[in-house]
PDB file of N, CA and C in Angstrom:
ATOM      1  N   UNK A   1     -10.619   4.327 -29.724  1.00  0.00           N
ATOM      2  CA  UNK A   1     -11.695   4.428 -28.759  1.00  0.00           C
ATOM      3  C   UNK A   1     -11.450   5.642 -27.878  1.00  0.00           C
ATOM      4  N   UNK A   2     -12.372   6.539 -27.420  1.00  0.00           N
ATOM      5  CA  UNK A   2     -12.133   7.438 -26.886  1.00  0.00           C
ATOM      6  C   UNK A   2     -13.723   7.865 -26.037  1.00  0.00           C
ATOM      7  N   UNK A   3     -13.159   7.632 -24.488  1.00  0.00           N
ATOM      8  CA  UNK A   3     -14.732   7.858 -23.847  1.00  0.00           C
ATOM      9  C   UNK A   3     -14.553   9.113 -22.803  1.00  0.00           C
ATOM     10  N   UNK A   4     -15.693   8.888 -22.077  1.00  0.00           N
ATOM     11  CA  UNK A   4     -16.382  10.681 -21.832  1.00  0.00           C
ATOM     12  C   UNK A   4     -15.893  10.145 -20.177  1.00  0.00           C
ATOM     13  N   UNK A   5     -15.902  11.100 -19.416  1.00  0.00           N
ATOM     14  CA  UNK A   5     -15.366  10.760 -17.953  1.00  0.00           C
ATOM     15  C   UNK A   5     -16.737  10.026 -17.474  1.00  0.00           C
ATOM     16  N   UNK A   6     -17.519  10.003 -17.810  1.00  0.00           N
ATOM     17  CA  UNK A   6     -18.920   9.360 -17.478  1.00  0.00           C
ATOM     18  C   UNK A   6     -18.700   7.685 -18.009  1.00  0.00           C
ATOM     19  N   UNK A   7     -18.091   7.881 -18.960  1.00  0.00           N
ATOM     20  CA  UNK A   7     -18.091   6.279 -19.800  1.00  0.00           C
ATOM     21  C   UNK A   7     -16.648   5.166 -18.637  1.00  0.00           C
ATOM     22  N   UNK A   8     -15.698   6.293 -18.688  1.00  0.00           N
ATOM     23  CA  UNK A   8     -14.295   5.687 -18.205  1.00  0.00           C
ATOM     24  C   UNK A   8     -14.758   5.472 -16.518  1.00  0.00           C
ATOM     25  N   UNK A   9     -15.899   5.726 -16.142  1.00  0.00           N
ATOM     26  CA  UNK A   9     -15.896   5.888 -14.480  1.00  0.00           C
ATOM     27  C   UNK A   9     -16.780   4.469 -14.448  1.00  0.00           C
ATOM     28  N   UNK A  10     -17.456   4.576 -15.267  1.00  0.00           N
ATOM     29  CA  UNK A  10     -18.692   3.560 -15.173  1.00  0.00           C
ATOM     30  C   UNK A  10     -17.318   1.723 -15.693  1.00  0.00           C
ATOM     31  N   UNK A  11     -16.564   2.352 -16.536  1.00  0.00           N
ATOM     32  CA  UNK A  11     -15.586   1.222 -17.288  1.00  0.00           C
ATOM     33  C   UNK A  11     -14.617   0.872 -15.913  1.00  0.00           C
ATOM     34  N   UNK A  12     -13.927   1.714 -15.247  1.00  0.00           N
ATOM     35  CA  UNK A  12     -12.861   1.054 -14.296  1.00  0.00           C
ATOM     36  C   UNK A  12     -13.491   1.399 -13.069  1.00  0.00           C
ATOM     37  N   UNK A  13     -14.821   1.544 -12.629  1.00  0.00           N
ATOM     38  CA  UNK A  13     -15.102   1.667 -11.005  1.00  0.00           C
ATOM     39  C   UNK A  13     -14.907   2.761 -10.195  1.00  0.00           C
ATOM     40  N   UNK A  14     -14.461   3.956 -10.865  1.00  0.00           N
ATOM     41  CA  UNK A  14     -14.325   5.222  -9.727  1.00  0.00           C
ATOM     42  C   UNK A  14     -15.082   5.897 -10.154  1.00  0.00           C
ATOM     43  N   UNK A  15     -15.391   7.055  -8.919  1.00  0.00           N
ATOM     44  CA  UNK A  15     -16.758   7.744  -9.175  1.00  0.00           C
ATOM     45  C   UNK A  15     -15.868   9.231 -10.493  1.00  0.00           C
ATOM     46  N   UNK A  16     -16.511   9.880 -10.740  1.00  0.00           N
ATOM     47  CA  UNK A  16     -15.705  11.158 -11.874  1.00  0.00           C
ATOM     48  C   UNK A  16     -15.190  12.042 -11.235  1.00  0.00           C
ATOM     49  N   UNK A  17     -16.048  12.076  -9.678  1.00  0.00           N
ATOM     50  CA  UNK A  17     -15.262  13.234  -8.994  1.00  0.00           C
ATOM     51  C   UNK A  17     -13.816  12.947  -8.489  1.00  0.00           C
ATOM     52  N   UNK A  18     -13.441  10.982  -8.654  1.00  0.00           N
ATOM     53  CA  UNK A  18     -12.140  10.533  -7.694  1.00  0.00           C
ATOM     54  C   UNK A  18     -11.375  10.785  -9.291  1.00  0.00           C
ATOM     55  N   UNK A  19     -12.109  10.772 -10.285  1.00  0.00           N
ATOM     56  CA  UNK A  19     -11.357  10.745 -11.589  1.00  0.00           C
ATOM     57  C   UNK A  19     -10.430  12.384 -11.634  1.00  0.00           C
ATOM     58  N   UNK A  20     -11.435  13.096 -11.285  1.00  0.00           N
ATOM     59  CA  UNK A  20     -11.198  14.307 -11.830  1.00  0.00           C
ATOM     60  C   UNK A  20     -10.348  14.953 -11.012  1.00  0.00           C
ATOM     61  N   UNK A  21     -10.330  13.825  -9.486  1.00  0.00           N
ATOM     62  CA  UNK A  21      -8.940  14.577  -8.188  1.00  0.00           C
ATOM     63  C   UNK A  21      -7.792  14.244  -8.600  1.00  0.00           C
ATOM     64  N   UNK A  22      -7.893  12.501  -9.476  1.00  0.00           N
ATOM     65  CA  UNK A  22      -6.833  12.067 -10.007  1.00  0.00           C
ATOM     66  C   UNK A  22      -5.937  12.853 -10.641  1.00  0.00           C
ATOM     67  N   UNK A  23      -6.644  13.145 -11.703  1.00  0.00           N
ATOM     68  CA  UNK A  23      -6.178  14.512 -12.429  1.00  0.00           C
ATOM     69  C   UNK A  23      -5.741  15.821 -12.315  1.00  0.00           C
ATOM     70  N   UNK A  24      -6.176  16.368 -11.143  1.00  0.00           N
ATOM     71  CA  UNK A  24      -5.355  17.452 -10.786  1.00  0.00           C
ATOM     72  C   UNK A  24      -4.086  17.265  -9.659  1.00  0.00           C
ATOM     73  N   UNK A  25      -4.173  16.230  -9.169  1.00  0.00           N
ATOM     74  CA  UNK A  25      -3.325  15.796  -8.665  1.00  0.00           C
ATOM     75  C   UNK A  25      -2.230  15.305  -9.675  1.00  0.00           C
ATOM     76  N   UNK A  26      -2.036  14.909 -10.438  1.00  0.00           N
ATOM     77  CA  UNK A  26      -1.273  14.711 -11.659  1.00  0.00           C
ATOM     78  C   UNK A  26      -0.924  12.777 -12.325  1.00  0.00           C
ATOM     79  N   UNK A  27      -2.053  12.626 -11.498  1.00  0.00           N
ATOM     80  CA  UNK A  27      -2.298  11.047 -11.739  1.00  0.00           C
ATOM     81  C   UNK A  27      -2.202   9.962 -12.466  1.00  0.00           C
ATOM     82  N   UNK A  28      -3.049  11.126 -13.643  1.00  0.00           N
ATOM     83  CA  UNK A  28      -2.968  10.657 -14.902  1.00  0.00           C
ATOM     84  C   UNK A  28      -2.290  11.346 -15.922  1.00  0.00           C
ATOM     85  N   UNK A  29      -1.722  10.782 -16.503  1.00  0.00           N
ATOM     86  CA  UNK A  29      -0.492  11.458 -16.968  1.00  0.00           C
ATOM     87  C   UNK A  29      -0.705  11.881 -18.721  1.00  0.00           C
ATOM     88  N   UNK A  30      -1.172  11.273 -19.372  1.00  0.00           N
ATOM     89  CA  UNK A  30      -1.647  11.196 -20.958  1.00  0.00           C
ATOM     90  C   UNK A  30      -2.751  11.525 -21.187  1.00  0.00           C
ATOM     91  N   UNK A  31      -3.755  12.436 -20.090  1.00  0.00           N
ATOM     92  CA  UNK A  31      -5.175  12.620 -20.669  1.00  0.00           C
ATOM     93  C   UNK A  31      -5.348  13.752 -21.767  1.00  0.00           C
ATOM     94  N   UNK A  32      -6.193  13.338 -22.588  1.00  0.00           N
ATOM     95  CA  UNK A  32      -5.959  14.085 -23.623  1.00  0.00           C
ATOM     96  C   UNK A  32      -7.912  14.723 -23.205  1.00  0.00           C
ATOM     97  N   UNK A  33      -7.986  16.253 -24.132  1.00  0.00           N
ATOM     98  CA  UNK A  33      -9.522  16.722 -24.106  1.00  0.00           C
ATOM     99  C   UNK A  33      -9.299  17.169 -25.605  1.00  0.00           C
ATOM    100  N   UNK A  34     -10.740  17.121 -25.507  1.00  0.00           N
ATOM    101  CA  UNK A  34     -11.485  17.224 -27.226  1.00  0.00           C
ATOM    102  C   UNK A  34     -11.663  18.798 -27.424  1.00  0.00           C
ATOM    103  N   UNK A  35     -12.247  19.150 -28.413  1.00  0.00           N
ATOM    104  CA  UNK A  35     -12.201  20.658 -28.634  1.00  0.00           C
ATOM    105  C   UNK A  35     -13.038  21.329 -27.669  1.00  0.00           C
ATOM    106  N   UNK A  36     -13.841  20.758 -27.037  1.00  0.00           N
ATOM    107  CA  UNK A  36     -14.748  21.871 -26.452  1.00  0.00           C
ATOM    108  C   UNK A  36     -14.172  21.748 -24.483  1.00  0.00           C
ATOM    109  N   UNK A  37     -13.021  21.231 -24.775  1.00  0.00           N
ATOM    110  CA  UNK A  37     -12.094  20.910 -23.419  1.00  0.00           C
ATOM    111  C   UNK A  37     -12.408  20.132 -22.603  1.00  0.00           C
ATOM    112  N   UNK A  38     -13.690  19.195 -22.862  1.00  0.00           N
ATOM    113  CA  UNK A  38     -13.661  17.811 -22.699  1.00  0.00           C
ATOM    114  C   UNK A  38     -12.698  16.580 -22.243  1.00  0.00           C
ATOM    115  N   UNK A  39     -12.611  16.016 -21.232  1.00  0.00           N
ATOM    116  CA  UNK A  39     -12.055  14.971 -21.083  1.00  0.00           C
ATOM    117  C   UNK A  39     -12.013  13.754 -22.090  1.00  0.00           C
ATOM    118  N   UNK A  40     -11.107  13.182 -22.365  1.00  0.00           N
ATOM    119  CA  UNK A  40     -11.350  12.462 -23.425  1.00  0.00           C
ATOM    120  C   UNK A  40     -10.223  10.668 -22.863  1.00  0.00           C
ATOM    121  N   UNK A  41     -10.653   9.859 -22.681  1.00  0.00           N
ATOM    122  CA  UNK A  41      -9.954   8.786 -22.187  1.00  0.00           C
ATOM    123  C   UNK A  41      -9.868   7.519 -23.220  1.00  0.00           C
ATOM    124  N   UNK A  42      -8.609   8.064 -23.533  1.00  0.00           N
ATOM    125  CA  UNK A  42      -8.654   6.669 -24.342  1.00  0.00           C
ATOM    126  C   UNK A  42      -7.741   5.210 -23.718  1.00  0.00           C
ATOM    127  N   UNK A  43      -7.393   4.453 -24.348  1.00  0.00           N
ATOM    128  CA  UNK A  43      -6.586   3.213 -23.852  1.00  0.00           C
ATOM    129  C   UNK A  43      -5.733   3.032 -23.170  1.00  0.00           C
ATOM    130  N   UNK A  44      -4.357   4.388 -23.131  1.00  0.00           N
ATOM    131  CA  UNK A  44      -3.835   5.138 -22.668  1.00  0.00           C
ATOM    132  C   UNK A  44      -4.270   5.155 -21.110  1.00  0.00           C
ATOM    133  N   UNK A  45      -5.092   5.968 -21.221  1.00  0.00           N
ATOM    134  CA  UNK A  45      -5.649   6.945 -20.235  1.00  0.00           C
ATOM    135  C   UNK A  45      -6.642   5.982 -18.942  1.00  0.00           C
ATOM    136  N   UNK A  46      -7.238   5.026 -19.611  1.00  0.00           N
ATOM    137  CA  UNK A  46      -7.885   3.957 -19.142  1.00  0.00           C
ATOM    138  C   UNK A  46      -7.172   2.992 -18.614  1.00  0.00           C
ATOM    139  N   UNK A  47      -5.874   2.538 -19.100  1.00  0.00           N
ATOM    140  CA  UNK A  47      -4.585   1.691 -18.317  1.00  0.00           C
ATOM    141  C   UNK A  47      -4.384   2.513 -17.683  1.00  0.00           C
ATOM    142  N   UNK A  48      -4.059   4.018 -17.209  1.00  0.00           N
ATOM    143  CA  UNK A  48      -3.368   4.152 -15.933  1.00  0.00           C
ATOM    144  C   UNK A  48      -4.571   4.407 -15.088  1.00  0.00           C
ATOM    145  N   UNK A  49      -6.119   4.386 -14.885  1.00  0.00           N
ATOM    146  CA  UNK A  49      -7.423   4.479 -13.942  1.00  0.00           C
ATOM    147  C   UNK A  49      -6.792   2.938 -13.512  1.00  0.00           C
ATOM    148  N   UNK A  50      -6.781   1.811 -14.540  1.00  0.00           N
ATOM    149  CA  UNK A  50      -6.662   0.515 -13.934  1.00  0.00           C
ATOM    150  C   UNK A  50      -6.082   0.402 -13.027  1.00  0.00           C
ATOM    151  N   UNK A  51      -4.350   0.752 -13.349  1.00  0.00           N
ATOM    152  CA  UNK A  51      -3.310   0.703 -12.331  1.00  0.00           C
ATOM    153  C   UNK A  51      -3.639   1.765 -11.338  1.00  0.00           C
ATOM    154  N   UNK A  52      -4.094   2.719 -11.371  1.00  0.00           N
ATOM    155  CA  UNK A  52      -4.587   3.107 -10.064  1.00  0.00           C
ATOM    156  C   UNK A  52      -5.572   2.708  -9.250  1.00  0.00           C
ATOM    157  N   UNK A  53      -6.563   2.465  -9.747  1.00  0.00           N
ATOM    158  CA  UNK A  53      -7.059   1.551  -8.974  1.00  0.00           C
ATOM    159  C   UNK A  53      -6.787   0.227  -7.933  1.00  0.00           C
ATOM    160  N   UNK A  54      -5.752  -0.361  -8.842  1.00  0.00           N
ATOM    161  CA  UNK A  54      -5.121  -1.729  -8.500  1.00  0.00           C
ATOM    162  C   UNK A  54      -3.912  -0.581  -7.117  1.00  0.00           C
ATOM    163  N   UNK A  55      -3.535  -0.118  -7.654  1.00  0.00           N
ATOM    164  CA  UNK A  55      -2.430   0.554  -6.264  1.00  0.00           C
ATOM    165  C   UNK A  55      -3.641   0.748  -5.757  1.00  0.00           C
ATOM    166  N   UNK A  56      -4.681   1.560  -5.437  1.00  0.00           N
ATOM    167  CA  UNK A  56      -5.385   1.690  -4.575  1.00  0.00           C
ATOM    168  C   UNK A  56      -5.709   1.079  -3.252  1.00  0.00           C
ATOM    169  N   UNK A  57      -6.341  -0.325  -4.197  1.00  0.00           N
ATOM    170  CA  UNK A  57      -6.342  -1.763  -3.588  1.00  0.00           C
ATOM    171  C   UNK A  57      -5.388  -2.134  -2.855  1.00  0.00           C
ATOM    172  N   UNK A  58      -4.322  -2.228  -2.937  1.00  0.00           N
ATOM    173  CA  UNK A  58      -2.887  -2.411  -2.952  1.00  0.00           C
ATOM    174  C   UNK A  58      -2.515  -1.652  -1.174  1.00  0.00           C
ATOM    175  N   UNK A  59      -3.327  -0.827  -0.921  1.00  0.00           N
ATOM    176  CA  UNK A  59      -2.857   0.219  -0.317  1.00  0.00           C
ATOM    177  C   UNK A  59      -1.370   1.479  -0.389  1.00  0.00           C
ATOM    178  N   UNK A  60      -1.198   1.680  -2.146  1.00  0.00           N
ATOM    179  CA  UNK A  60      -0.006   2.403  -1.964  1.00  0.00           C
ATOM    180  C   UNK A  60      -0.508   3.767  -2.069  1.00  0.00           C
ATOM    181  N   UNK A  61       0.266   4.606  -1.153  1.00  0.00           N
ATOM    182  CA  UNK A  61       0.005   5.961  -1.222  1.00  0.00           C
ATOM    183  C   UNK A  61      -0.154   6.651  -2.613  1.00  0.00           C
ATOM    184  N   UNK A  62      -1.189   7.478  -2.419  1.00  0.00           N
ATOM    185  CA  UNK A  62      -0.704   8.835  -3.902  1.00  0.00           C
ATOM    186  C   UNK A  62       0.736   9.337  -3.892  1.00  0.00           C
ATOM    187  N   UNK A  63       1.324   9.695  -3.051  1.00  0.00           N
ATOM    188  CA  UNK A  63       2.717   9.809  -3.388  1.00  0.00           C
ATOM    189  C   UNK A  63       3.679   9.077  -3.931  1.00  0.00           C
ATOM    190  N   UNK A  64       3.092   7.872  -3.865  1.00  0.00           N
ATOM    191  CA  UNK A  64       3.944   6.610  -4.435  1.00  0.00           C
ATOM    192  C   UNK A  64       3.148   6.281  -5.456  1.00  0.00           C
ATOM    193  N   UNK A  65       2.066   6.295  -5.822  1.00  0.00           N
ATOM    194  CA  UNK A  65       1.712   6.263  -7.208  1.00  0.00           C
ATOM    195  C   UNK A  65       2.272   7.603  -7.841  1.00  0.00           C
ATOM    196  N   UNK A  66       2.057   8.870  -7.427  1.00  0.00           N
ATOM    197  CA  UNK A  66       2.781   9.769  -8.357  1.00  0.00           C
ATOM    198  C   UNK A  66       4.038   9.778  -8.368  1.00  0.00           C
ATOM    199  N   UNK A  67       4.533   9.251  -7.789  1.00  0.00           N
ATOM    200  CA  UNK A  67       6.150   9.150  -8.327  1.00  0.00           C
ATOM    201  C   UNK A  67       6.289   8.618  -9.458  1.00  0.00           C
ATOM    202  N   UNK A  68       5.484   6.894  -9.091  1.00  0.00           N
ATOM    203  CA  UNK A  68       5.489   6.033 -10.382  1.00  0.00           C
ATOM    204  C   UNK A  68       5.294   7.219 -12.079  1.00  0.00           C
ATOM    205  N   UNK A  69       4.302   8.034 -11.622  1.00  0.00           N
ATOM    206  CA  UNK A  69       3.394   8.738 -13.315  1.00  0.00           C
ATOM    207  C   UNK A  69       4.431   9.714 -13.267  1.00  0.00           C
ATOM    208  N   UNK A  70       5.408  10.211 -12.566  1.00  0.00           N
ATOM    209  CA  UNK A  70       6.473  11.006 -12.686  1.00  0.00           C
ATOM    210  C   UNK A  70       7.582  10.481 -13.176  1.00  0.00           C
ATOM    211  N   UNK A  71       7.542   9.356 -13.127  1.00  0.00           N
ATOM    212  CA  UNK A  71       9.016   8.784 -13.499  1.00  0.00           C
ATOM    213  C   UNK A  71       8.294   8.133 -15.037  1.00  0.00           C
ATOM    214  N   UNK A  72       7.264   7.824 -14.920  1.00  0.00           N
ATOM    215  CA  UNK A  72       6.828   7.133 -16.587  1.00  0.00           C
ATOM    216  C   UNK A  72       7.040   8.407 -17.171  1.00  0.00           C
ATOM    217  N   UNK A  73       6.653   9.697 -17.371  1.00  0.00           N
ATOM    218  CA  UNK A  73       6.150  10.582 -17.682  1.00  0.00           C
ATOM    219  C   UNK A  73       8.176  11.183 -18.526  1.00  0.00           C
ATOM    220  N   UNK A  74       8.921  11.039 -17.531  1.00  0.00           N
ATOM    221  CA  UNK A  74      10.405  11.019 -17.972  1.00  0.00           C
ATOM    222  C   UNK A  74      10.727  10.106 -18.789  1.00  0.00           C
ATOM    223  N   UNK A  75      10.008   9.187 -19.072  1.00  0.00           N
ATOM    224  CA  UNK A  75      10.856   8.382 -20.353  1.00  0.00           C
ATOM    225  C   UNK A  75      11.382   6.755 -19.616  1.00  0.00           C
ATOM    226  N   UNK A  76      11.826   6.371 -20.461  1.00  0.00           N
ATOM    227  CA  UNK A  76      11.831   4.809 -20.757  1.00  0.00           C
ATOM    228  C   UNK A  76      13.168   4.686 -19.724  1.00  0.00           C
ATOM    229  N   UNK A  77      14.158   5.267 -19.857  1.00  0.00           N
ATOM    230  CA  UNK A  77      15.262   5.611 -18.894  1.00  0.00           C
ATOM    231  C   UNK A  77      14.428   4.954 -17.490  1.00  0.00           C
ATOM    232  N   UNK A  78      13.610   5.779 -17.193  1.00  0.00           N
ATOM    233  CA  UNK A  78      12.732   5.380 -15.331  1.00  0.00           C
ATOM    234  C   UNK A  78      12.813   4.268 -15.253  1.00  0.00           C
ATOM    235  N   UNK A  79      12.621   3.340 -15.778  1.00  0.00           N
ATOM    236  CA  UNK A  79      12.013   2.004 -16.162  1.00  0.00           C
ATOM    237  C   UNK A  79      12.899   1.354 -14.797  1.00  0.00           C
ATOM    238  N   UNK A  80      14.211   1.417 -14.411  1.00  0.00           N
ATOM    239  CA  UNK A  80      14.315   0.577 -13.014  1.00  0.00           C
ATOM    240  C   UNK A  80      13.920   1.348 -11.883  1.00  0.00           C
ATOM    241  N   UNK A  81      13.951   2.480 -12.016  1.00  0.00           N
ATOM    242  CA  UNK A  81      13.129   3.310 -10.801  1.00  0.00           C
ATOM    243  C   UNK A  81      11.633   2.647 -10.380  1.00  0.00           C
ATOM    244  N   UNK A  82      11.078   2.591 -11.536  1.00  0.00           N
ATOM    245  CA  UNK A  82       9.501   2.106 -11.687  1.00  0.00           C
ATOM    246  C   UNK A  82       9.584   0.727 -10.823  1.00  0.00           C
ATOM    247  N   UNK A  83      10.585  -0.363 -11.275  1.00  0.00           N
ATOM    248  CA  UNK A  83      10.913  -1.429 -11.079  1.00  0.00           C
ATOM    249  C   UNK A  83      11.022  -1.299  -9.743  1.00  0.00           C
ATOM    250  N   UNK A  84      11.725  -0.789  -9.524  1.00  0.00           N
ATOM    251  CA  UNK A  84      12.217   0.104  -7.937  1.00  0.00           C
ATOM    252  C   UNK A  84      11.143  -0.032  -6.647  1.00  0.00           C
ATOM    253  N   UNK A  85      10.373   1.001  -7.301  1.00  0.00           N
ATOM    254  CA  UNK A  85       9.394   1.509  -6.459  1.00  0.00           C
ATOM    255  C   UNK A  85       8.260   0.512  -6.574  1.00  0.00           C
ATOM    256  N   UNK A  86       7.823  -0.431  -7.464  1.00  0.00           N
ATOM    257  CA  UNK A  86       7.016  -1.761  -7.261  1.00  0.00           C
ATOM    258  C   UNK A  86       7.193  -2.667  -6.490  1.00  0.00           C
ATOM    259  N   UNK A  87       8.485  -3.008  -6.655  1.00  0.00           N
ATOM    260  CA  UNK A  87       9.025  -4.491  -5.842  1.00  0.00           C
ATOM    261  C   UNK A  87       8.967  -3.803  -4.322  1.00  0.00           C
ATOM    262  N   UNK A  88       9.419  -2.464  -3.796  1.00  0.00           N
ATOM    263  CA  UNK A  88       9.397  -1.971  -2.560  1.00  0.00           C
ATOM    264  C   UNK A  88       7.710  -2.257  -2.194  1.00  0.00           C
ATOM    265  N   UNK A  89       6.788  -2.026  -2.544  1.00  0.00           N
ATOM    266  CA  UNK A  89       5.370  -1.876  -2.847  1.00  0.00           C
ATOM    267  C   UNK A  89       4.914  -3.654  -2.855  1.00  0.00           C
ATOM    268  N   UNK A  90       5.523  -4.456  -3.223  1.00  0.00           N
ATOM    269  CA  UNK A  90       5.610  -5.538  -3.211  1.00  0.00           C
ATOM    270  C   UNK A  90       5.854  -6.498  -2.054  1.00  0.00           C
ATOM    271  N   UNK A  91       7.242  -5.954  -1.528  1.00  0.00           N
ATOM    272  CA  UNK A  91       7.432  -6.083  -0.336  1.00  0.00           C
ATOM    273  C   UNK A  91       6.705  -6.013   0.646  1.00  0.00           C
ATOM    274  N   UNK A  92       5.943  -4.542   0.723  1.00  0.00           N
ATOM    275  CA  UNK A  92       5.108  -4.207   1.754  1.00  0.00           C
ATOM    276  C   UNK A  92       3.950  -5.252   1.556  1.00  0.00           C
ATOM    277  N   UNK A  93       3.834  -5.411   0.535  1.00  0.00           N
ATOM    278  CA  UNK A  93       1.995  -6.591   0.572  1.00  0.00           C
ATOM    279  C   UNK A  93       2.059  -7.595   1.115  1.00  0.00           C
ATOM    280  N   UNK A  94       3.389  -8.487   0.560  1.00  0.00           N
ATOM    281  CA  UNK A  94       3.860  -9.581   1.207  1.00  0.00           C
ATOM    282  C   UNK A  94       3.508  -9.479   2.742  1.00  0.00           C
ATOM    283  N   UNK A  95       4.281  -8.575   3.037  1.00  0.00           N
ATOM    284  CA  UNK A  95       4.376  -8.575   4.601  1.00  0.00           C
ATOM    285  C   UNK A  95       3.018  -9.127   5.381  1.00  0.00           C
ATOM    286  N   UNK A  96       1.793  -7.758   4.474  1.00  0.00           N
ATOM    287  CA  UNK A  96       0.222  -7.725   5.202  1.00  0.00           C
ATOM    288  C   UNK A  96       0.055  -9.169   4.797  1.00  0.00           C
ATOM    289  N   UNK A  97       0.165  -9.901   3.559  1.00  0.00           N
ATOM    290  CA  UNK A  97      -0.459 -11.297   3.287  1.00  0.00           C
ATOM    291  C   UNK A  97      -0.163 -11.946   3.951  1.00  0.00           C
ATOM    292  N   UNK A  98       0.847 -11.940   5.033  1.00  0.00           N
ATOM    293  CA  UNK A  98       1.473 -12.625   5.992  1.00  0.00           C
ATOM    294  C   UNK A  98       1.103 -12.536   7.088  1.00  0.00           C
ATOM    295  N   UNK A  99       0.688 -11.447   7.200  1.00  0.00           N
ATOM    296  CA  UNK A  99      -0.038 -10.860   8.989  1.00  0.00           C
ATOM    297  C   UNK A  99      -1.457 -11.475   8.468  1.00  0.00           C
ATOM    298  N   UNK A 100      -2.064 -11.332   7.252  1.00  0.00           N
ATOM    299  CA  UNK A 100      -3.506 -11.446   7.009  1.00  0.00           C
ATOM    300  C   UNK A 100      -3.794 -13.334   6.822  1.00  0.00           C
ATOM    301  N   UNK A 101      -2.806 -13.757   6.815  1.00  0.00           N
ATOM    302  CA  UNK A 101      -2.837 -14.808   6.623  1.00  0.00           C
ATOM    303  C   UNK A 101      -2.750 -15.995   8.287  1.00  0.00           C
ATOM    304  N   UNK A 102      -2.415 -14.947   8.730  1.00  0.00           N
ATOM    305  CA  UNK A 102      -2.627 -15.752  10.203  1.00  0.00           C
ATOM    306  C   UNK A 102      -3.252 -15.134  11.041  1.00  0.00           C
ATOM    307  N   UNK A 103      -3.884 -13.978  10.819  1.00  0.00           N
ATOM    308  CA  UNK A 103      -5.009 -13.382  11.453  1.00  0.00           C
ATOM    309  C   UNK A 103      -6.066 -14.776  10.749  1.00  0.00           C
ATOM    310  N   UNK A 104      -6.151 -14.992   9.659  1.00  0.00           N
ATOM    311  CA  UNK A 104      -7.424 -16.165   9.355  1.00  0.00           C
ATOM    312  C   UNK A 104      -7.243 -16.988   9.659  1.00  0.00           C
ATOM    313  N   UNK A 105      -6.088 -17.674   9.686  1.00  0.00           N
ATOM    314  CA  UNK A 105      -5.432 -19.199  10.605  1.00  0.00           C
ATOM    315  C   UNK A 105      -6.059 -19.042  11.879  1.00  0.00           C
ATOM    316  N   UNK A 106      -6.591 -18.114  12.583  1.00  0.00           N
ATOM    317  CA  UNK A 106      -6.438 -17.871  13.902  1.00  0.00           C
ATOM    318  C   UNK A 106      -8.210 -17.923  13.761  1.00  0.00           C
ATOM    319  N   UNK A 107      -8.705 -16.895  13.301  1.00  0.00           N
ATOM    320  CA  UNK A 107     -10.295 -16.913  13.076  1.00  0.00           C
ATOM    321  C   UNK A 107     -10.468 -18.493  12.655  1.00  0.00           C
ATOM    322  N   UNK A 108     -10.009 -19.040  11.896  1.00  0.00           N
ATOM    323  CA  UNK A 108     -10.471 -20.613  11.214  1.00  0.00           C
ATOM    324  C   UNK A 108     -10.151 -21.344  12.409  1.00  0.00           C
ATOM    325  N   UNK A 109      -9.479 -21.181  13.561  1.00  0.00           N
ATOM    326  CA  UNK A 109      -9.162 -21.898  14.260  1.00  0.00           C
ATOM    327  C   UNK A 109     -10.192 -21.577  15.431  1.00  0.00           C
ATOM    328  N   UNK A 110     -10.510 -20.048  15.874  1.00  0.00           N
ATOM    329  CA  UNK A 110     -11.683 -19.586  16.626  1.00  0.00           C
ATOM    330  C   UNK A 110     -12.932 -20.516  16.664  1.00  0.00           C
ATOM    331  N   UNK A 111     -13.537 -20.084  15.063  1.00  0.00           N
ATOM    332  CA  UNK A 111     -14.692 -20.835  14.672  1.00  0.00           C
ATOM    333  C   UNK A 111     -14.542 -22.293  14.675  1.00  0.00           C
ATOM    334  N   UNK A 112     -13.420 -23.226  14.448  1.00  0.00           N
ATOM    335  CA  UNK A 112     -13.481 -24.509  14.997  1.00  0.00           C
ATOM    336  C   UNK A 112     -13.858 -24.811  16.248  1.00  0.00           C
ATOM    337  N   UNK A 113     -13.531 -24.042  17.209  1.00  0.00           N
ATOM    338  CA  UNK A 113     -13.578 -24.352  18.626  1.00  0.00           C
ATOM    339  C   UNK A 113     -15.373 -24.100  18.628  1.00  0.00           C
ATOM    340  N   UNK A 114     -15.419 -22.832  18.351  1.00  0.00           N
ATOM    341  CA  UNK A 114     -16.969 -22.509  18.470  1.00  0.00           C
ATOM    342  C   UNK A 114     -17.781 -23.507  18.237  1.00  0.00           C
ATOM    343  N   UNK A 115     -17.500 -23.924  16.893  1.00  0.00           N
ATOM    344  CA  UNK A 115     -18.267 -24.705  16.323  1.00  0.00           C
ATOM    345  C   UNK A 115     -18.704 -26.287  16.843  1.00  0.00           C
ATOM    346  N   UNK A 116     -17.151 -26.824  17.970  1.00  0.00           N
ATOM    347  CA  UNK A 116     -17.349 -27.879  18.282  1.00  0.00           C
ATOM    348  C   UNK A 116     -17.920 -27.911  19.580  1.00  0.00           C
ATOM    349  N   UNK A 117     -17.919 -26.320  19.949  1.00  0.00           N
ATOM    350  CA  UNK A 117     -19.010 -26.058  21.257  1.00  0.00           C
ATOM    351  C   UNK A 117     -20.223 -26.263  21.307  1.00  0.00           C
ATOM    352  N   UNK A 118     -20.878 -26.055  19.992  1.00  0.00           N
ATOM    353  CA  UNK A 118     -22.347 -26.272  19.772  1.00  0.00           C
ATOM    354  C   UNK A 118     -23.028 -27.434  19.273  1.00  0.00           C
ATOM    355  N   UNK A 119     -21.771 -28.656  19.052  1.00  0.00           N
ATOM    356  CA  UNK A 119     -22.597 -30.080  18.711  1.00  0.00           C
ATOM    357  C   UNK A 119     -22.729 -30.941  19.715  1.00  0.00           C
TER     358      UNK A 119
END
C-alpha cells in the first residue's frame, strides 16, 4: 500500500502542511518518494504519523519525539534508549492524570453543591 500525502493526512488526522513540517524536521524517518519526487507513505511511514500523533496528544515535545526517530533510525541497539525515553514520557503523564484527576474530583464536587443549590 502506498498513499499520496493527501491520502495519509486524511488516514491519521494531520493537515499535509503539519505532515510536510514533520518531515523536514526529520520526523519521519522511512519516507520514501516515487519517481516524479512524490511523497509516498506506506505502512512504515503511516506507523510513525500514528505515533506522532499519539506523542502529540501525549504532550511530548518534538525534541523528544526526535530523539525517539534518531535513536530508531540507529538500529535495534537504541531499543533501551527508546525504552528510556518512553517510560520518562510516561512518568510525566502519570503525574498530569493525577493533577487532572482531582482537578475533576473537585469540579464533580463543585457541581454537586451547585446542583443541590437549585432543588
Amino acid at each position: 500500500m502506498s498513499l499520496s500525502i493527501k491520502e495519509a493526512s486524511e488516514q491519521v488526522g494531520l493537515s499535509a502542511y503539519t505532515i510536510r513540517y514533520y518531515e523536514s524536521v526529520g520526523l519521519i524517518p522511512f519516507l520514501l518518494r516515487d519517481e516524479n519526487n512524490n511523497r509516498v507513505f506506506d505502512e512504515e511511514a503511516l506507523h510513525w504519523l500514528d505515533l506522532l500523533v499519539c506523542l502529540r496528544r501525549t504532550g511530548m515535545p518534538l525534541a523528544k519525539q526526535k530523539q525517539i526517530v534518531e535513536l530508531t533510525k540507529k538500529g535495534n541497539y537504541t531499543v533501551k534508549d527508546r525504552i528510556d525515553v518512553l517510560k520518562e514520557h510516561r512518568k510525566e503523564l502519570e503525574k498530569k492524570q493525577q493533577e487532572l484527576d482531582l482537578a475533576f474530583q473537585k469540579i464533580e464536587a463543585k457541581l454537586a453543591c451547585y446542583e443541590d443549590m437549585t432543588q
